[in-house]
C-alpha atoms as a PDB file:
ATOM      1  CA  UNK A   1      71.440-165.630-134.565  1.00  0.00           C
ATOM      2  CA  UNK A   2      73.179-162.447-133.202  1.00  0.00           C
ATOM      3  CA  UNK A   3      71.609-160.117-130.202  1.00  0.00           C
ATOM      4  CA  UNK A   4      71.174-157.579-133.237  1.00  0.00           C
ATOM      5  CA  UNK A   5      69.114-159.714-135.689  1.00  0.00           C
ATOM      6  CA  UNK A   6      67.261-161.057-132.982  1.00  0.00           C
ATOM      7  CA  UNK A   7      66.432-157.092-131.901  1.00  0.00           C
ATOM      8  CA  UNK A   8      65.985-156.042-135.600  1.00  0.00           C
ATOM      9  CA  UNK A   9      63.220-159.115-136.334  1.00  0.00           C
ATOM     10  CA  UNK A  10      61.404-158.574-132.823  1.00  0.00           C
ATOM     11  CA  UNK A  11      61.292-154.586-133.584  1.00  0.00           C
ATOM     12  CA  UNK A  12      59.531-155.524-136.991  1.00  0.00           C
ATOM     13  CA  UNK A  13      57.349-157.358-135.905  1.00  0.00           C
ATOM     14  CA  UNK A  14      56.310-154.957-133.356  1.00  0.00           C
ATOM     15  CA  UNK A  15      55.967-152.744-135.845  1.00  0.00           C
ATOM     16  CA  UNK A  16      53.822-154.807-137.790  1.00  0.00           C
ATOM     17  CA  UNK A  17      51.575-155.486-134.594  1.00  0.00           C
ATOM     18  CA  UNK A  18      51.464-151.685-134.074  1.00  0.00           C
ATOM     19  CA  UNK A  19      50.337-150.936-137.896  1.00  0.00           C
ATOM     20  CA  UNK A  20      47.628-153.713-137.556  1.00  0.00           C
ATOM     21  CA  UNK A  21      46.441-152.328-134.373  1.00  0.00           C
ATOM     22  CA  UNK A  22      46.019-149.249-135.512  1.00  0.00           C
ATOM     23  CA  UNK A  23      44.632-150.036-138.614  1.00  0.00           C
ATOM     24  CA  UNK A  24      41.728-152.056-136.562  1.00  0.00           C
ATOM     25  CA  UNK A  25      41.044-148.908-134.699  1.00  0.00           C
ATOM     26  CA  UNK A  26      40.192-146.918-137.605  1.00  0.00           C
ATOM     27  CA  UNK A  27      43.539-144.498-137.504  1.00  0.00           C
ATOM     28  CA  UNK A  28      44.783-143.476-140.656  1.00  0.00           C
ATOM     29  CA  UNK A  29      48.496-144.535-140.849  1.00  0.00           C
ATOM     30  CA  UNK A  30      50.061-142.136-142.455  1.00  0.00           C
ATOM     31  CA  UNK A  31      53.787-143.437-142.476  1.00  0.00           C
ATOM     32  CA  UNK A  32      55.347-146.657-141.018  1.00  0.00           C
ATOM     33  CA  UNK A  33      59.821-146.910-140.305  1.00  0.00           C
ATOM     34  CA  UNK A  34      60.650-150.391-142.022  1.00  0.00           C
ATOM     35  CA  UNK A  35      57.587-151.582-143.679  1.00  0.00           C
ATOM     36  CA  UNK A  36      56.659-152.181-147.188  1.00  0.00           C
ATOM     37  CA  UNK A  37      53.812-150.011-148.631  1.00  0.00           C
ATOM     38  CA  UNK A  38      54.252-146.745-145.858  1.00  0.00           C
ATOM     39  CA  UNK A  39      56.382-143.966-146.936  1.00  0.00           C
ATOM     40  CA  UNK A  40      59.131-143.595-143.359  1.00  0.00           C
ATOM     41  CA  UNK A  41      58.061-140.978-140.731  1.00  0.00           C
ATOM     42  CA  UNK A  42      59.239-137.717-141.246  1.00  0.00           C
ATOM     43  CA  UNK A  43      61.702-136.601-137.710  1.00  0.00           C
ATOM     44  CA  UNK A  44      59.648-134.951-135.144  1.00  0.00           C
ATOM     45  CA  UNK A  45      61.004-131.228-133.543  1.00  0.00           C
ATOM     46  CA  UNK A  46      62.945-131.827-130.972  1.00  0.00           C
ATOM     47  CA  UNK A  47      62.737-128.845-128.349  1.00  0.00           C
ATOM     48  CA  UNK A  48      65.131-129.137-126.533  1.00  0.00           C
ATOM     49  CA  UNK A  49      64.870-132.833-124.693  1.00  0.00           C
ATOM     50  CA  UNK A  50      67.634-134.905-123.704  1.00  0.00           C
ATOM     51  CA  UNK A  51      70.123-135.562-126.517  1.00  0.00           C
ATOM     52  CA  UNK A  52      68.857-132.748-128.846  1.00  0.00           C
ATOM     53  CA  UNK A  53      67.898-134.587-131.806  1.00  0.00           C
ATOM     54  CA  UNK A  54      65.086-134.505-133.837  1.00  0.00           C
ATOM     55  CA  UNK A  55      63.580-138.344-133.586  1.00  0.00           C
ATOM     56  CA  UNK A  56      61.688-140.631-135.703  1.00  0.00           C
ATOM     57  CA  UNK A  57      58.641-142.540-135.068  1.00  0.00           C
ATOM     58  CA  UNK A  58      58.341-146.146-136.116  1.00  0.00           C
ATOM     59  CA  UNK A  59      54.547-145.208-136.419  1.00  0.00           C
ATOM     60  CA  UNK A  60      52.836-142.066-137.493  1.00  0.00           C
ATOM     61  CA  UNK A  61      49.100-141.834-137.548  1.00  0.00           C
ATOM     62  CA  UNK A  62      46.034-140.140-136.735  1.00  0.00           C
ATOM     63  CA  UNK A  63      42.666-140.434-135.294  1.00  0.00           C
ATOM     64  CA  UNK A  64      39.665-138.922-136.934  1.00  0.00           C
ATOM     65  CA  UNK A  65      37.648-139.520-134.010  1.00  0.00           C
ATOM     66  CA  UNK A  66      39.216-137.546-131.580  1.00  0.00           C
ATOM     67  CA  UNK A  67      40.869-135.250-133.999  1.00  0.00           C
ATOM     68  CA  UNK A  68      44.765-136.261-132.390  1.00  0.00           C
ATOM     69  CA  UNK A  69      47.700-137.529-133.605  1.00  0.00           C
ATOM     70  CA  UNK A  70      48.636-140.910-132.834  1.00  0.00           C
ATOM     71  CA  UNK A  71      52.883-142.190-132.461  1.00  0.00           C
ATOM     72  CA  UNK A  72      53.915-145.472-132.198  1.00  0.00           C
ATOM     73  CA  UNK A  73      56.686-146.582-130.823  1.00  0.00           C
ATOM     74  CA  UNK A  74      58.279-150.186-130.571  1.00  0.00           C
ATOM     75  CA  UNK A  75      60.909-151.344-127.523  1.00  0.00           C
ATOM     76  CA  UNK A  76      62.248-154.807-127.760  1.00  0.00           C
ATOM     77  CA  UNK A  77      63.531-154.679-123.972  1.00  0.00           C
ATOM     78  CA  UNK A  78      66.533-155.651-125.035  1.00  0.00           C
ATOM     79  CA  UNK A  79      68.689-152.742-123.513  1.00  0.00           C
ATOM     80  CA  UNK A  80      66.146-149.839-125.656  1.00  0.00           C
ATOM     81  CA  UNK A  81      64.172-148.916-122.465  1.00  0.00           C
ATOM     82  CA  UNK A  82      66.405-146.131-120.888  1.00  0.00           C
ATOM     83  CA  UNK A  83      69.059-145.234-123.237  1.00  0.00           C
ATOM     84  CA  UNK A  84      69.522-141.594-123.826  1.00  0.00           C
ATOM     85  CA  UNK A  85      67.871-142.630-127.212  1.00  0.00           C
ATOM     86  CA  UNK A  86      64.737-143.624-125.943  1.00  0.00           C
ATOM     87  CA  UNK A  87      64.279-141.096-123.470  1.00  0.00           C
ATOM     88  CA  UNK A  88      64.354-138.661-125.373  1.00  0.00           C
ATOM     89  CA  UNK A  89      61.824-140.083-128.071  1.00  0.00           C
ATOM     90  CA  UNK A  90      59.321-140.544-124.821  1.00  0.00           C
ATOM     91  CA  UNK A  91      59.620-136.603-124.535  1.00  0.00           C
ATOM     92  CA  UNK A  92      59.561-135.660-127.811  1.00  0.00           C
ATOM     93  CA  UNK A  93      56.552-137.441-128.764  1.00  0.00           C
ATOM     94  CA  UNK A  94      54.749-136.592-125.646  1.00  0.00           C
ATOM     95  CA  UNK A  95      55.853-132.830-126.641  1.00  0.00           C
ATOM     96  CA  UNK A  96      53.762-132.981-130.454  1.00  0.00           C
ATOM     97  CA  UNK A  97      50.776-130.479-130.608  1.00  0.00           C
ATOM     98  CA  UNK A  98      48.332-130.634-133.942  1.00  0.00           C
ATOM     99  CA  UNK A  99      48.949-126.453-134.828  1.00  0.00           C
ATOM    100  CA  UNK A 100      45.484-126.033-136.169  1.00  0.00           C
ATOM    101  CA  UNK A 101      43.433-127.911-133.431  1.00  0.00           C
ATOM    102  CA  UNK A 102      46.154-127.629-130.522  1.00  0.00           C
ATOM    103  CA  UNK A 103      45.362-131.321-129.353  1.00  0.00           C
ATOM    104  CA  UNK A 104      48.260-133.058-128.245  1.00  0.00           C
ATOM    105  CA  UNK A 105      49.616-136.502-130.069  1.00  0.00           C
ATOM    106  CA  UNK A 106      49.387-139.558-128.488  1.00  0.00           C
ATOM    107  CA  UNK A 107      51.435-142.205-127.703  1.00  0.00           C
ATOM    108  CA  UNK A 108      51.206-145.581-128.080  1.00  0.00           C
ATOM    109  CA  UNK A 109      54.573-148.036-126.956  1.00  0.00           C
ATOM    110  CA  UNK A 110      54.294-151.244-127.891  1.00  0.00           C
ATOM    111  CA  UNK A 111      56.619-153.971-125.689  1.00  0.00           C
ATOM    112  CA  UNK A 112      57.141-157.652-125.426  1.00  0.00           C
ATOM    113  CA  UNK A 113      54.070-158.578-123.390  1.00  0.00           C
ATOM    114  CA  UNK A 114      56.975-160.097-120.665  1.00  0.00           C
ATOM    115  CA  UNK A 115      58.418-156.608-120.207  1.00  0.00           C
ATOM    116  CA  UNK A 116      55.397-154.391-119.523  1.00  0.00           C
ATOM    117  CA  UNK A 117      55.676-154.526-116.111  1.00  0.00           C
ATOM    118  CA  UNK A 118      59.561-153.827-116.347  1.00  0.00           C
ATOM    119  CA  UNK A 119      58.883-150.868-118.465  1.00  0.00           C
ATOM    120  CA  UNK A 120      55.752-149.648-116.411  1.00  0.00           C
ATOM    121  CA  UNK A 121      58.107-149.588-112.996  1.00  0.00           C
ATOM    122  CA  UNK A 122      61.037-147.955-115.015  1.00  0.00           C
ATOM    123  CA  UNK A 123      58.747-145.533-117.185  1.00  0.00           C
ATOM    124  CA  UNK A 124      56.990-143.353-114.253  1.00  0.00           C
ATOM    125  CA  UNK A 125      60.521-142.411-113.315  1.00  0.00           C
ATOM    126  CA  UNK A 126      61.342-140.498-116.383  1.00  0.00           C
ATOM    127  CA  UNK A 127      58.048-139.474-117.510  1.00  0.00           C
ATOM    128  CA  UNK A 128      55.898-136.229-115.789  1.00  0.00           C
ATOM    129  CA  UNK A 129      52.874-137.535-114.351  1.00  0.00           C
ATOM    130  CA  UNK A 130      50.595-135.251-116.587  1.00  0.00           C
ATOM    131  CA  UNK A 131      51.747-137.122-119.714  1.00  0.00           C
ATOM    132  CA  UNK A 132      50.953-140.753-118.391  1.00  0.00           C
ATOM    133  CA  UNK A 133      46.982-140.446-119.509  1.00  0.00           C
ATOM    134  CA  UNK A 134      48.395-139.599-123.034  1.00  0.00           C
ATOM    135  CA  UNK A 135      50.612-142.932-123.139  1.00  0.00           C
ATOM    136  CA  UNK A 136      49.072-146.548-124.158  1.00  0.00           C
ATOM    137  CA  UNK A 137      51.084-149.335-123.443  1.00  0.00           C
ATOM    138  CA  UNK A 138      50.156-152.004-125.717  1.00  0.00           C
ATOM    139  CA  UNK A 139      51.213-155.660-124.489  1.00  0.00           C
ATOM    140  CA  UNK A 140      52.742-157.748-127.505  1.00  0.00           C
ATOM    141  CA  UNK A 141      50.416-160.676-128.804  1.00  0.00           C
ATOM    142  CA  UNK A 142      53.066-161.872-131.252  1.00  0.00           C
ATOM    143  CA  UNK A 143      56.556-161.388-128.894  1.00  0.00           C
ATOM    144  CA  UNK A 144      56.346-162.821-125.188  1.00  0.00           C
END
């Protein structure tokens, strides 16, 4: 098995964890990247972050509770943590805003539960301290 499968099959199953997750926690999953039964995220506005380019959730959802809108992300570890890529989604997403009720989305990343602490030390380098309370990292039950 190549580097590239093995990333492709742990990313979907991320993904998977990520729908199920949210799914248990009463958000309404509104569009999934890669799995059957979701129509794909639409790009989110990029304005004006890193590389420039609009980017794509692998999970788009939102909470009826607290009126917000809920991303998910998945990061294998393998290499996908600081690419100019990834930055950049951690900024755009963080960036969303629901027009009508003005709450901001948030974020939910979703790692190999042996690279949390990896991505913890690398992530509070790149993100603004006031978006941290907006981010969940969510510790892999299905990839160590």
């Amino acid at each position: 098995m190549t580097d590239d499968t093995k990333r492709e099959e742990q990313h979907h199953i991320l993904v998977q964890e990520l729908v199920d997750l949210f799914t248990n926690a009463a958000y309404k999953v509104l569009a999934v990247d890669g799995v059957e039964g979701y129509p794909p995220p639409n790009p989110l506005h990029n304005d004006g972050y890193g590389d420039q380019e609009d980017k794509r959730p692998d999970v788009y959802a939102f909470d009826e509770s607290s009126r917000q809108y809920v991303i998910g992300e998945a990061k294998t570890g393998l290499d996908d943590f600081e690419t100019d890529h990834a930055l950049t989604q951690y900024n755009v997403y963080l960036d969303q805003r629901d027009d009508r009720s003005g709450s901001s989305a948030r974020l939910y990343l979703i790692l190999p539960s042996s690279k949390v602490a990896e991505f913890n030390t690398l992530i509070t380098h790149y993100i603004h301290p006031d978006y941290w309370e907006r981010i969940t990292l969510v510790a892999s039950r299905r990839c160590s």
